[in-house]
Protein backbone atom coordinates (compact mmCIF):
# COMPACT_ATOMS: atom_id res chain seq x y z
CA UNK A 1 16.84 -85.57 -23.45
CA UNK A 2 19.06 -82.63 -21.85
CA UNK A 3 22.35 -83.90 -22.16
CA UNK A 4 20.93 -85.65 -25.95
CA UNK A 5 20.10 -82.23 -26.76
CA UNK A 6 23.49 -80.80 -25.46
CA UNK A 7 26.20 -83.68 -26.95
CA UNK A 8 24.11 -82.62 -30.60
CA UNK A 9 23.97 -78.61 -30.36
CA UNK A 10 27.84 -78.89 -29.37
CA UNK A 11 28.52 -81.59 -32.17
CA UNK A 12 26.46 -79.21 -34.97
CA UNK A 13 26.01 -76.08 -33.84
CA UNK A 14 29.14 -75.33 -32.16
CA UNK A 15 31.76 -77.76 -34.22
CA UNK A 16 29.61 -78.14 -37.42
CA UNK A 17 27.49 -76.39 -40.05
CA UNK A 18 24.24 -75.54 -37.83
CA UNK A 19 20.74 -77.34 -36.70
CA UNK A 20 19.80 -79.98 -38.87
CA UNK A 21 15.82 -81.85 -38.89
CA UNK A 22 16.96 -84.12 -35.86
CA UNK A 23 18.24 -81.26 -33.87
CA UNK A 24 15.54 -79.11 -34.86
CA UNK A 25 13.28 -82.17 -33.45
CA UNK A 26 14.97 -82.20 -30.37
CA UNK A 27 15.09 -78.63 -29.93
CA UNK A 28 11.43 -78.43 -30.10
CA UNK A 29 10.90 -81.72 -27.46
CA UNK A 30 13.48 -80.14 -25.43
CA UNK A 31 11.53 -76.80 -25.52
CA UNK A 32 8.00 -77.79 -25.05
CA UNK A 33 8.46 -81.05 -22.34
CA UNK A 34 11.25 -79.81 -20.66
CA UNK A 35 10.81 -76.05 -20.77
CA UNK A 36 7.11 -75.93 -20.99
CA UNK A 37 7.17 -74.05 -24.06
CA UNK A 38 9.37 -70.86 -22.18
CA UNK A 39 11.40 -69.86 -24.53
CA UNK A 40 13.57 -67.79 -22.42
CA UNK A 41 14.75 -71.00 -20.40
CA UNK A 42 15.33 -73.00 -23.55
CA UNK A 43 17.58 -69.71 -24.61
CA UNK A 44 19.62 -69.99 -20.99
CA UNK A 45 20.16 -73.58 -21.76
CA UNK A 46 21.79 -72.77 -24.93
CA UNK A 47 23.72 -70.18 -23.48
CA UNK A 48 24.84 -72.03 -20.71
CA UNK A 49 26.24 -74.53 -23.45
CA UNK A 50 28.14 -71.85 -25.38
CA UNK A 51 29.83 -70.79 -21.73
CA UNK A 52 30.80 -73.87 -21.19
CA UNK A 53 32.08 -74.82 -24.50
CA UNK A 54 33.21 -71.67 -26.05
CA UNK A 55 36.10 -70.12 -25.01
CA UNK A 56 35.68 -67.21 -22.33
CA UNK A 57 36.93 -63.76 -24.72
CA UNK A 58 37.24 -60.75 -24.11
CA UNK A 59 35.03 -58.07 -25.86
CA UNK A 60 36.20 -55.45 -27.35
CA UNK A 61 35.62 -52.59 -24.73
CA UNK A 62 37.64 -55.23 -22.26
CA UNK A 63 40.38 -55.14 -24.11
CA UNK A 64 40.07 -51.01 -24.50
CA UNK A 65 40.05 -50.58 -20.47
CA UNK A 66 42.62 -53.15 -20.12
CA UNK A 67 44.78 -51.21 -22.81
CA UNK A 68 43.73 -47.70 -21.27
CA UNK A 69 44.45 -48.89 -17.86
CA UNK A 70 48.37 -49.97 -18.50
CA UNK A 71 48.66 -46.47 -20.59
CA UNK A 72 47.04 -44.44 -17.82
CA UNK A 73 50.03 -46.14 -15.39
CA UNK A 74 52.76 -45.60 -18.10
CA UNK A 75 52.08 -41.80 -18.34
CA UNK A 76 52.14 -41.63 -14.34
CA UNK A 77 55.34 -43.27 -14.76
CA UNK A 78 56.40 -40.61 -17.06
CA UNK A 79 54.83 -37.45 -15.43
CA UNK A 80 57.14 -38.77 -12.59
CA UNK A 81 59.93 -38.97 -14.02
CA UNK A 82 59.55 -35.36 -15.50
CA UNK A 83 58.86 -34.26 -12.06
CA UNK A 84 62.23 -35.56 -11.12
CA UNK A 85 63.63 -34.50 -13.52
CA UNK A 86 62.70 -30.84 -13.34
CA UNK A 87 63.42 -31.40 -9.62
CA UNK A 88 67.11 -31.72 -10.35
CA UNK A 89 67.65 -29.11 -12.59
CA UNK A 90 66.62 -26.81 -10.38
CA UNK A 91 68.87 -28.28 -7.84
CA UNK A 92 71.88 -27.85 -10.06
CA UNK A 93 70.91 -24.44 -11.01
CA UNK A 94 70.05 -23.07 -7.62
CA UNK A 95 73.52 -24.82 -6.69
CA UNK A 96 75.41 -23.09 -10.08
CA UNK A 97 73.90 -19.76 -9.67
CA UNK A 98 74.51 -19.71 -6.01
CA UNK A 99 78.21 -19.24 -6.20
């Protein structure tokens, strides 16, 4: 009944237009024999389907710290460079104004 349930969610839910009267049959077999009526397992089940079958992505605040992150090293890169930079100038103008 599981795996009945599963093959039709995938086939109409996930690749089709949504729960028709035979799903919505099954969904309620599937919910009251094999869940005992708990609606919070029958949601898991589902959930565990879109996991499976849905491709993992990345929300939105993901993305953000993953964008944030590389920025955060590319202005440590820079602040570096400035320090280097301001390092040798006053190299060459200790070394200028010392003659």
């Amino acid at each position: 009944m599981l795996e009945e349930f599963k093959k039709q969610y995938i086939e109409k839910c996930i690749h089709g237009d949504g729960f028709d009267n035979e799903l919505n049959g099954l969904f309620e077999q599937v919910l009251i024999v094999v869940f005992k009526d708990d609606s919070e397992k029958m949601s898991a089940f589902i959930q565990s389907i879109n996991d499976e079958v849905l491709p993992e992505e990345l929300s939105e605040v993901e993305l953000l710290k993953q964008e944030n992150t590389k920025l955060q090293a590319a202005i440590k890169s820079m602040q570096d460079e400035s320090e280097m930079v301001q390092n040798a100038f006053m190299e060459i103008s200790d070394y200028v104004f010392s003659k």
